[in-house]
C-alpha atoms as a PDB file:
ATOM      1  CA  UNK A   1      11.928  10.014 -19.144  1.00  0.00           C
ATOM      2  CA  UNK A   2      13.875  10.732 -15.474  1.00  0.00           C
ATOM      3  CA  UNK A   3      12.230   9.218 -12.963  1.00  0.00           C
ATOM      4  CA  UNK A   4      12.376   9.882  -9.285  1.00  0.00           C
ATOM      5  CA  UNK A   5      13.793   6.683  -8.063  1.00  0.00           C
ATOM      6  CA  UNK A   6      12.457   5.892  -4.407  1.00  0.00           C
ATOM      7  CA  UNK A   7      15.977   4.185  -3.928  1.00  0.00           C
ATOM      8  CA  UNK A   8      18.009   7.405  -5.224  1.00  0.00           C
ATOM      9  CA  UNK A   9      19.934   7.952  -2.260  1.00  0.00           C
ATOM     10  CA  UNK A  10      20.942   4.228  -1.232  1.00  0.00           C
ATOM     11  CA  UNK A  11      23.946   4.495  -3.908  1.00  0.00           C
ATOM     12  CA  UNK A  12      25.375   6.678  -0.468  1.00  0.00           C
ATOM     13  CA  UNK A  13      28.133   5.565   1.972  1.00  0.00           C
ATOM     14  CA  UNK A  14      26.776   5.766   5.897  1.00  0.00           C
ATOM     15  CA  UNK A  15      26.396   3.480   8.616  1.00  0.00           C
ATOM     16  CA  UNK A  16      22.715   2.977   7.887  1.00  0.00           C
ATOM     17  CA  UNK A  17      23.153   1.991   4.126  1.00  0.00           C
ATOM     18  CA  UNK A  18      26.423  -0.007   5.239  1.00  0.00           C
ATOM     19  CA  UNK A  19      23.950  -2.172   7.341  1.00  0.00           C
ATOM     20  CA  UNK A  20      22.592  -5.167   6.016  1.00  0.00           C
ATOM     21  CA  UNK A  21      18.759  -4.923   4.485  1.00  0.00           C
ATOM     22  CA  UNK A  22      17.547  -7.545   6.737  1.00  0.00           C
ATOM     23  CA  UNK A  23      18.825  -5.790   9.679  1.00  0.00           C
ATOM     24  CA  UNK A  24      17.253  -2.441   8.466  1.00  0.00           C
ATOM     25  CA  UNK A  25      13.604  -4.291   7.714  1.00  0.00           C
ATOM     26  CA  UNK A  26      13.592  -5.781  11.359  1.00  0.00           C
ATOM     27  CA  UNK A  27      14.288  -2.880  13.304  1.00  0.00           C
ATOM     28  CA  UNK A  28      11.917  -0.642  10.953  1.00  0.00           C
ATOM     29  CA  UNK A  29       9.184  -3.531  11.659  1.00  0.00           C
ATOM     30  CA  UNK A  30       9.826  -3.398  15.285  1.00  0.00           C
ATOM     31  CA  UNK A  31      10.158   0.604  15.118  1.00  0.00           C
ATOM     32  CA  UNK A  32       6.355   0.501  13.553  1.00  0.00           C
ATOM     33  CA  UNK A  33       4.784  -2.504  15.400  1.00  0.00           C
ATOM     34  CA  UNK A  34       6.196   0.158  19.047  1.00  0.00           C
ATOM     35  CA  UNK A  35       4.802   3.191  17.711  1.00  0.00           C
ATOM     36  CA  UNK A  36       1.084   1.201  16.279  1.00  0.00           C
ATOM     37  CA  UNK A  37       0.437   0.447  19.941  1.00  0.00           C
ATOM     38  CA  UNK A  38       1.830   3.286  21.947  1.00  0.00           C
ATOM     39  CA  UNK A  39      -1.518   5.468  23.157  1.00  0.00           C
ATOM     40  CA  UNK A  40      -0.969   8.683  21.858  1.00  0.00           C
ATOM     41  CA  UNK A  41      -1.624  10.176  25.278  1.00  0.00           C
ATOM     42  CA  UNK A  42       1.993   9.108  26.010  1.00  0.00           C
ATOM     43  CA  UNK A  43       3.856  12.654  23.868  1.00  0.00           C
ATOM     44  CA  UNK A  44       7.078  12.383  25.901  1.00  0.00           C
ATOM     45  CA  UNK A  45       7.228   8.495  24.065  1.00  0.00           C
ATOM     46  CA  UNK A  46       6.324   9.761  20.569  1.00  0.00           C
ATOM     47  CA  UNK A  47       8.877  12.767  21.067  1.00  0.00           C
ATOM     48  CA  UNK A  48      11.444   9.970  21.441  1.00  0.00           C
ATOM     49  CA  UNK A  49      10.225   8.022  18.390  1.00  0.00           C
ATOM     50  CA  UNK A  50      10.796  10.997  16.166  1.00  0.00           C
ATOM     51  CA  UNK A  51      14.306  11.687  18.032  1.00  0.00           C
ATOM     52  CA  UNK A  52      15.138   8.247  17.251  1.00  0.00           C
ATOM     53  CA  UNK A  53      14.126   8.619  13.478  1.00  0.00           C
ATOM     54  CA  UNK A  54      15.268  12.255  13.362  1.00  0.00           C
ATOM     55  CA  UNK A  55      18.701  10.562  14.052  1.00  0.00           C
ATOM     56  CA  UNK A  56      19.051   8.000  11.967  1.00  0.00           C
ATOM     57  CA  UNK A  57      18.039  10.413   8.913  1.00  0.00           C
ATOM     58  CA  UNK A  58      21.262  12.834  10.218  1.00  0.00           C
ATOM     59  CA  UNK A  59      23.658   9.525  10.279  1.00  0.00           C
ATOM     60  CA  UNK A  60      22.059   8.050   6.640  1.00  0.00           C
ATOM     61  CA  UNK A  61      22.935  11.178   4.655  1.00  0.00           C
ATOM     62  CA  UNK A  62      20.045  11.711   2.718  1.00  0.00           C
ATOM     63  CA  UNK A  63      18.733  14.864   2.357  1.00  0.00           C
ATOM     64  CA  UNK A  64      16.016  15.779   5.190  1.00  0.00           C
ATOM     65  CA  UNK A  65      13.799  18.072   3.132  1.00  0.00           C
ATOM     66  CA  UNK A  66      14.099  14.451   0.622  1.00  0.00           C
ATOM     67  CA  UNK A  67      12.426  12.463   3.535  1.00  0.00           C
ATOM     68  CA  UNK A  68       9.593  14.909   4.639  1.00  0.00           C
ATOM     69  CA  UNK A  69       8.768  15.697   1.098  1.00  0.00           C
ATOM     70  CA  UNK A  70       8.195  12.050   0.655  1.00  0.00           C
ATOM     71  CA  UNK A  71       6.375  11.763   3.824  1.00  0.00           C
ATOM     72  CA  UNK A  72       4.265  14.257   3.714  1.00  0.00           C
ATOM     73  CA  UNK A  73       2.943  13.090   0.721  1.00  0.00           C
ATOM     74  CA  UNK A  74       1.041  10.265   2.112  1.00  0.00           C
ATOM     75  CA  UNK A  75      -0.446  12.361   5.065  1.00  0.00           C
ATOM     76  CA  UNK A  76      -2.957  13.579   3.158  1.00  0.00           C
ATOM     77  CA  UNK A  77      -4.444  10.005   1.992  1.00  0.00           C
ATOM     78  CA  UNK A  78      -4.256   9.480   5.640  1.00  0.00           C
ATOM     79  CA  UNK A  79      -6.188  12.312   6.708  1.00  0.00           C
ATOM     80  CA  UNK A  80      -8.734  11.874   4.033  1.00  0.00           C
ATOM     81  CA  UNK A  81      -9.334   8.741   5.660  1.00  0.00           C
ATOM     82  CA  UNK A  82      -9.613   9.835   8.867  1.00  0.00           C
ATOM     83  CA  UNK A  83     -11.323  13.068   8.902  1.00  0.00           C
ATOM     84  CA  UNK A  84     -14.904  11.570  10.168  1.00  0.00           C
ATOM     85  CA  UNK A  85     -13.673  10.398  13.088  1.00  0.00           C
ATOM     86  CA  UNK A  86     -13.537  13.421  15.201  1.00  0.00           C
ATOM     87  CA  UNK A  87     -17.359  13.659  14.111  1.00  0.00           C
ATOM     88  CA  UNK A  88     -18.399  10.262  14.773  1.00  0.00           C
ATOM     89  CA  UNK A  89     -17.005   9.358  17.712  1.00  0.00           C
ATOM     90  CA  UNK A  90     -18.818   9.511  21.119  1.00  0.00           C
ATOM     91  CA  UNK A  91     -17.307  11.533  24.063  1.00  0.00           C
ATOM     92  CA  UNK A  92     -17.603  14.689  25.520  1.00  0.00           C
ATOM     93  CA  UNK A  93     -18.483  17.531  22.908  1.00  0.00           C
ATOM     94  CA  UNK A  94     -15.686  20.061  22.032  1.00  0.00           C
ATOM     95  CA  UNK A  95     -18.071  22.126  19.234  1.00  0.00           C
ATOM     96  CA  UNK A  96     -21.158  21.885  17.180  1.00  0.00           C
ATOM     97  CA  UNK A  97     -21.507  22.734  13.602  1.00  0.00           C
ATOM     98  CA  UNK A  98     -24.472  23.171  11.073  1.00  0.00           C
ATOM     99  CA  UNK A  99     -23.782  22.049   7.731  1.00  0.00           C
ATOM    100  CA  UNK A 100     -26.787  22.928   6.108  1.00  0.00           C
ATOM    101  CA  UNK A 101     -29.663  20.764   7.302  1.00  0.00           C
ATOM    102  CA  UNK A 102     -27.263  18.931   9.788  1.00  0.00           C
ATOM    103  CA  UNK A 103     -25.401  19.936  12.892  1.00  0.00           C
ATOM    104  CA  UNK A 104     -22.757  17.768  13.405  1.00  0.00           C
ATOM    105  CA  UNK A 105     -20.864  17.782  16.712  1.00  0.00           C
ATOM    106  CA  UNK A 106     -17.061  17.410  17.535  1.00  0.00           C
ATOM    107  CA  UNK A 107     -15.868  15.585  20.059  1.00  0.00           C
ATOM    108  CA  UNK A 108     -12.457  15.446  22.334  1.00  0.00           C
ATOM    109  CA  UNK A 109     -12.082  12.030  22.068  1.00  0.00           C
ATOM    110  CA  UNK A 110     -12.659  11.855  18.216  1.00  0.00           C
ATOM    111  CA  UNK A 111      -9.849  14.386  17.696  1.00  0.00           C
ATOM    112  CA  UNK A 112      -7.467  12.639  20.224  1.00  0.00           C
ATOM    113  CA  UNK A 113      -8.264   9.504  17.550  1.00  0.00           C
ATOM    114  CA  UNK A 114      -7.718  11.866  14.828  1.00  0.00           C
ATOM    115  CA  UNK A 115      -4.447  13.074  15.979  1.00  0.00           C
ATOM    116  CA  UNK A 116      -3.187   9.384  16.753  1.00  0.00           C
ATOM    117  CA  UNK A 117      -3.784   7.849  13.213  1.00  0.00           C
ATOM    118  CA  UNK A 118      -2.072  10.995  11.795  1.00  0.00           C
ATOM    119  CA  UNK A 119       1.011  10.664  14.484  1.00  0.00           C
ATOM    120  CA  UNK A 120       1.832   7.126  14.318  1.00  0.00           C
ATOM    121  CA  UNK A 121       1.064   7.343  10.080  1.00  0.00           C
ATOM    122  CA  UNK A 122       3.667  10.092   9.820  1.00  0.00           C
ATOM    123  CA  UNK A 123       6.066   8.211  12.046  1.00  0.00           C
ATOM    124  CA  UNK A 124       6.112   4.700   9.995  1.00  0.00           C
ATOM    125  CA  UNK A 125       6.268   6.421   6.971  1.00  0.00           C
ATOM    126  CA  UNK A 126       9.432   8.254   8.111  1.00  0.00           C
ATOM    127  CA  UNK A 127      10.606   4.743   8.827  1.00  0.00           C
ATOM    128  CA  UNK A 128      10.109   3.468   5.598  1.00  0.00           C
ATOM    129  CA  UNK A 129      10.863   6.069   3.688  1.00  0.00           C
ATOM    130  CA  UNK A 130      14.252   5.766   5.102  1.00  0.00           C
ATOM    131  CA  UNK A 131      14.592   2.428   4.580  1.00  0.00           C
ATOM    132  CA  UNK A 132      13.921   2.470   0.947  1.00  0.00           C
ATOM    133  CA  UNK A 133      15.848   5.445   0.583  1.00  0.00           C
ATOM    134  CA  UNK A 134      19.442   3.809   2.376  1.00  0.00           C
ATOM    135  CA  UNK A 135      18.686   0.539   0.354  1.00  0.00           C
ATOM    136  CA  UNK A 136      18.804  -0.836  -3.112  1.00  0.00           C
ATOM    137  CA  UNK A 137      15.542  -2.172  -3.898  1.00  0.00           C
ATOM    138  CA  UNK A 138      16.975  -5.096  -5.025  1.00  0.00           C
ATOM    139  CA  UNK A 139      18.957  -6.043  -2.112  1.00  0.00           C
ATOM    140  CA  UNK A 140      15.945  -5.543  -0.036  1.00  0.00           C
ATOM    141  CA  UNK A 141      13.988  -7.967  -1.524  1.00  0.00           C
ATOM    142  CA  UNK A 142      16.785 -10.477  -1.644  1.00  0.00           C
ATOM    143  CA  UNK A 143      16.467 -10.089   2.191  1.00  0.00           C
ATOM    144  CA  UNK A 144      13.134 -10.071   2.637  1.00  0.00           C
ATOM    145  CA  UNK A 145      13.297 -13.996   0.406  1.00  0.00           C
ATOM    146  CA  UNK A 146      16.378 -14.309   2.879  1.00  0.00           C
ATOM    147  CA  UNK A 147      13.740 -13.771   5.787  1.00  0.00           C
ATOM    148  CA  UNK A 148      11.592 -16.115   3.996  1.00  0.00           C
ATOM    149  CA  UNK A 149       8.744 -13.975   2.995  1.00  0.00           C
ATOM    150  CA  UNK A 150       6.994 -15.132   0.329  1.00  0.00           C
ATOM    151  CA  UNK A 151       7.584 -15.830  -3.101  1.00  0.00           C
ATOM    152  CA  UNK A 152       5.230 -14.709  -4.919  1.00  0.00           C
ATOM    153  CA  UNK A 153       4.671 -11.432  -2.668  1.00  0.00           C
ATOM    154  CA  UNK A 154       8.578 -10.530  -3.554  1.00  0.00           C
ATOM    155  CA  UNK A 155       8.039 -11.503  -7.347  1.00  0.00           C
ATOM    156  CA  UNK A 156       5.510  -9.217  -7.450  1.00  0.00           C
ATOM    157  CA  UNK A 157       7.242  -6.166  -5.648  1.00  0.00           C
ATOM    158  CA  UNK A 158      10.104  -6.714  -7.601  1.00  0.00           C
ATOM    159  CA  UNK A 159       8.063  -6.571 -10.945  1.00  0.00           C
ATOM    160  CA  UNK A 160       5.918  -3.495  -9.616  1.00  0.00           C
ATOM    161  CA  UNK A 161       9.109  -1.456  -9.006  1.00  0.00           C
ATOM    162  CA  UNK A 162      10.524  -2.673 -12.479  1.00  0.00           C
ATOM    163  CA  UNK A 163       7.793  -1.562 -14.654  1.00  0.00           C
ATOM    164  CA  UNK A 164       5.914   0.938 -13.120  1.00  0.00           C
ATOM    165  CA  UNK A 165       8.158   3.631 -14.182  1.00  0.00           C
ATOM    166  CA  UNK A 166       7.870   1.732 -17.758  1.00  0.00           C
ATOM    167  CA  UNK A 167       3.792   1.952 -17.501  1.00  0.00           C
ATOM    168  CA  UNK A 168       4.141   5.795 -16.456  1.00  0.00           C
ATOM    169  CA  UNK A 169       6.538   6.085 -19.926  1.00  0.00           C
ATOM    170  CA  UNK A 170       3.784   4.862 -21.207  1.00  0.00           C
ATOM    171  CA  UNK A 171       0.808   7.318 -19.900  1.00  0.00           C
ATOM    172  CA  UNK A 172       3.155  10.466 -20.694  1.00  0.00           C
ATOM    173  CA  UNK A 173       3.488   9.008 -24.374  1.00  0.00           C
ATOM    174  CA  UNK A 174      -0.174   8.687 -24.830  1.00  0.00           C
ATOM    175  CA  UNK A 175      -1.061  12.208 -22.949  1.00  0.00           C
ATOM    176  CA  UNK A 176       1.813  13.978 -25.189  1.00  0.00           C
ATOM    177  CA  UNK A 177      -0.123  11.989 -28.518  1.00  0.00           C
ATOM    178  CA  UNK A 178      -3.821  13.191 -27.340  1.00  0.00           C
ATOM    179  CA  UNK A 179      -2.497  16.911 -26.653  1.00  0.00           C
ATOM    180  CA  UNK A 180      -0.748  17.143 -30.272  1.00  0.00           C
ATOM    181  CA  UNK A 181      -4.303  16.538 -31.500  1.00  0.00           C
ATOM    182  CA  UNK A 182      -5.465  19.292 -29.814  1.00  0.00           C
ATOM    183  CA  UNK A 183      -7.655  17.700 -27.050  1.00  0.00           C
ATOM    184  CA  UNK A 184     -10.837  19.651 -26.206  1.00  0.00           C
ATOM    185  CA  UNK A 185     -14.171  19.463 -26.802  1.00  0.00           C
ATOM    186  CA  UNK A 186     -16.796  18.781 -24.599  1.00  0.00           C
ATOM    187  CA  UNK A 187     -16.434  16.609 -21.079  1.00  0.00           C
ATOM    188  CA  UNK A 188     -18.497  14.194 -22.187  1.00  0.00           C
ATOM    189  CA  UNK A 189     -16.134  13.458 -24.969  1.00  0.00           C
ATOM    190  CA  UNK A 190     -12.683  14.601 -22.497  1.00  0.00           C
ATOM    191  CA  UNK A 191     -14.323  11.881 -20.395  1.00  0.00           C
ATOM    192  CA  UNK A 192     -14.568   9.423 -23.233  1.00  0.00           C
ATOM    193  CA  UNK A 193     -11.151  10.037 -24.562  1.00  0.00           C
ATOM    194  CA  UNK A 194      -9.850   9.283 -20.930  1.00  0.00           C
ATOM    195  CA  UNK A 195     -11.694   6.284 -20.691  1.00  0.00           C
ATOM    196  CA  UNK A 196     -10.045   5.027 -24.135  1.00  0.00           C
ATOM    197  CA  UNK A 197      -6.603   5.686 -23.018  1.00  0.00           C
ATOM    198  CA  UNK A 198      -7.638   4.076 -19.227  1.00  0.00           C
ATOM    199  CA  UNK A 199      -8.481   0.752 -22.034  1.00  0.00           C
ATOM    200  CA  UNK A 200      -5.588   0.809 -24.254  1.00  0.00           C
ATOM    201  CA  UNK A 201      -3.209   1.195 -21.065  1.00  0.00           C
ATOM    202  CA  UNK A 202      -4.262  -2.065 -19.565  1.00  0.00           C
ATOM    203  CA  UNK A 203      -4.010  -4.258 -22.991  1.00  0.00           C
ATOM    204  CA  UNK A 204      -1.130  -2.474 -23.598  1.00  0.00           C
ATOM    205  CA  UNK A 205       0.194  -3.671 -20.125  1.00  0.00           C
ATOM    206  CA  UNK A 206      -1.180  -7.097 -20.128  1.00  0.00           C
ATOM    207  CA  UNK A 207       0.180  -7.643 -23.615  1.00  0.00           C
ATOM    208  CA  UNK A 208       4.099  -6.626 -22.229  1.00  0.00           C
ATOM    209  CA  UNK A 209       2.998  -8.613 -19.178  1.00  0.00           C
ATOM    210  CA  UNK A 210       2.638 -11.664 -21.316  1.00  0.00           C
ATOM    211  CA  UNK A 211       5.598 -10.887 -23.549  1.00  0.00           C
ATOM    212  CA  UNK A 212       8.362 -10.304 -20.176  1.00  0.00           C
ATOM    213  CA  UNK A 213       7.451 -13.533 -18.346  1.00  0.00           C
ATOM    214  CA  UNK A 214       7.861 -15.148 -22.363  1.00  0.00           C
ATOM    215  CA  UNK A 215      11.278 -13.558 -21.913  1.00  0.00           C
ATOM    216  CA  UNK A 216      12.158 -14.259 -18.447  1.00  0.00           C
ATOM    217  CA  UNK A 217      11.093 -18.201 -19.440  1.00  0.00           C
ATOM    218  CA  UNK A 218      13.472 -18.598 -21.861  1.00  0.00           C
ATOM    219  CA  UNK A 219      16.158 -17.206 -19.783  1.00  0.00           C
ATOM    220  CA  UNK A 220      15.989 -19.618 -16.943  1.00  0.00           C
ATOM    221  CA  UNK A 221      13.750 -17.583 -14.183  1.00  0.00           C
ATOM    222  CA  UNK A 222      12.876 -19.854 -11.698  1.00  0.00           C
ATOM    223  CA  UNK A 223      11.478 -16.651  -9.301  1.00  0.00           C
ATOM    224  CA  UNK A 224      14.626 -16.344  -7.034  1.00  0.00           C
ATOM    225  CA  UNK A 225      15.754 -12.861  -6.585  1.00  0.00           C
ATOM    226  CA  UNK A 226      19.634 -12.517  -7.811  1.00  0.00           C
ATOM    227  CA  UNK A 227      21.879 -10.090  -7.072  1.00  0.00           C
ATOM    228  CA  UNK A 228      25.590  -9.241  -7.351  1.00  0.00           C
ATOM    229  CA  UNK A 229      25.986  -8.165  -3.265  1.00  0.00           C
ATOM    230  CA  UNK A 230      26.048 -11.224  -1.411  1.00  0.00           C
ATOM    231  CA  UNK A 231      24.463 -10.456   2.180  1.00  0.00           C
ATOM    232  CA  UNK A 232      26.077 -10.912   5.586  1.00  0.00           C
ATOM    233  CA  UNK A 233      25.553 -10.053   9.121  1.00  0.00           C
ATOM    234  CA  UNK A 234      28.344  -8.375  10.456  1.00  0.00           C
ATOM    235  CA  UNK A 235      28.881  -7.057  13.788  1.00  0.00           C
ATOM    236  CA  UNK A 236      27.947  -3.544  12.916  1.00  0.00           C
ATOM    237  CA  UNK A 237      24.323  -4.967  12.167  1.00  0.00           C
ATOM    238  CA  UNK A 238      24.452  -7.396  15.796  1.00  0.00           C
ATOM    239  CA  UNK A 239      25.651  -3.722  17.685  1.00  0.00           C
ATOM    240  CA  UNK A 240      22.960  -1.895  15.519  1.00  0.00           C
ATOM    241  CA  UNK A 241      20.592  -3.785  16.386  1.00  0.00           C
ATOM    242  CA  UNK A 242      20.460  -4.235  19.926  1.00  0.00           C
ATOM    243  CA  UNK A 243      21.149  -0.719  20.766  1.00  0.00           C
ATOM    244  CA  UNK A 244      17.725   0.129  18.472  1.00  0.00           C
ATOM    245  CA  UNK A 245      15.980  -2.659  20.764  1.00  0.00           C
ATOM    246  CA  UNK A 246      16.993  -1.470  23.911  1.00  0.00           C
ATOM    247  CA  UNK A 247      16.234   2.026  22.678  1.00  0.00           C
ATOM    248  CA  UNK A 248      12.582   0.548  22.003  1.00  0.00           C
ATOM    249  CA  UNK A 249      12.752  -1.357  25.172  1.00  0.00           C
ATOM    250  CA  UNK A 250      13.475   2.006  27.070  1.00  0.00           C
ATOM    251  CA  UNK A 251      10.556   4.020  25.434  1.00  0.00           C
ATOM    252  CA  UNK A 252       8.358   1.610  26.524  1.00  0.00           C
ATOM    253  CA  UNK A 253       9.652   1.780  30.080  1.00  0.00           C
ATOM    254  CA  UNK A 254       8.717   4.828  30.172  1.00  0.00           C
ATOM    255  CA  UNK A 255       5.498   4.524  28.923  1.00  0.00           C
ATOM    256  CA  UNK A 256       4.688   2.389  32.371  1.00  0.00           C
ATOM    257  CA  UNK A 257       6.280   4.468  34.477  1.00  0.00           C
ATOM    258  CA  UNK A 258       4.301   7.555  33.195  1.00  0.00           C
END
């Protein structure tokens, strides 16, 4: 089947895939760990955030309607999270409600928390959506073992990326076999037929599970990540980097000052 790669786009030539992927996970971290614990009071800081993102989309090449699509698909996990808030959280009342038996009361501060979490969700996930989209997976976890992350965590992103698009082969094959046998009947039964597949899915996986690290054995794997693009800093990634810092640096400034 054609999968939608997340990595699709980091085949491109730009100055953000040209960059090293260490250099591209530390400023993203630093990007995130500024925007988790700016107060979302502060818009003129957050309007610089997305100016800074907004920018390094234009200079990456990739498609913007690719990077809000892929966004904007985790906003709604988000929000599904944290739609009680604005109804649980004391402060001054903006509205009342009855639901039924209940009346349930919103509150200014509850929303301001509601707004906040959706904000600084949308604004890492731009960031890491453009990372993974200006990098080959497997360079960037060759330099996240580079940054000495560990072992195991990498092994197990690496395999997760490898075979997930073999496991969803594997669902579309079974959901094309139950529809030629003209799957109906009552939900009870739907649900039981579901439940079956749900079954043979995970011995199916744990069986290919056992059979690939058989494989990878007798080839040598010792659980180093290998690649052919040897990594280097270069002084595109030291003048990269310190103009994104400062840029951080000055965002916060103003976040005193104001």
């Amino acid at each position: 089947m054609k999968h939608s790669f997340i990595d699709r786009y980091s085949d491109q030539d730009s100055l953000i895939h040209r960059l090293d992927p260490r250099t591209k996970f530390i400023t993203t971290l630093a990007f995130i760990l500024m925007v988790t614990i700016t107060p979302v009071i502060e818009w003129q800081v957050f309007a610089l955030y997305l100016f800074l993102i907004a920018t390094l989309i234009l200079l990456s090449k990739v498609p913007i309607l690719y990077i809000l699509q892929r966004s904007l698909v985790i906003l709604p996990f988000v929000a599904l999270i944290a739609i009680s808030i604005p109804f649980f959280k004391e402060g001054e009342v903006a509205g009342s409600y009855n639901i039924w038996l209940w009346e349930v009361s919103v509150t200014y501060s509850g929303l301001q928390a509601f707004t906040n979490i959706l904000a600084k969700a949308w604004l890492s996930i731009l960031s890491l959506t453009l990372l993974v989209s200006t990098t080959k997976m497997t360079n960037l976890l060759n330099g996240l073992e580079r940054l000495h992350m560990p072992r195991v965590m990498v092994m197990i992103l690496s395999f997760m990326y490898r075979y997930i698009f073999v496991l969803i082969d594997e669902v579309m094959r079974m959901k094309q076999a139950r529809d030629s046998r003209n799957f109906g009947g009552k939900r009870l039964w739907q649900i039981r037929t579901i439940g079956n597949m749900i079954g043979t899915l995970f011995i199916r996986s744990y069986e290919r599970g056992e059979r690939v690290y058989a494989a990878m054995l007798s080839r040598g794997f010792n659980g180093q990540t290998r690649t052919l693009d040897r990594l280097n800093f270069r002084p595109a990634d030291i003048y990269f980097g310190i103009s994104f810092g400062l840029f951080l640096i000055l965002a916060s400034m103003i976040n005193l000052l104001y």
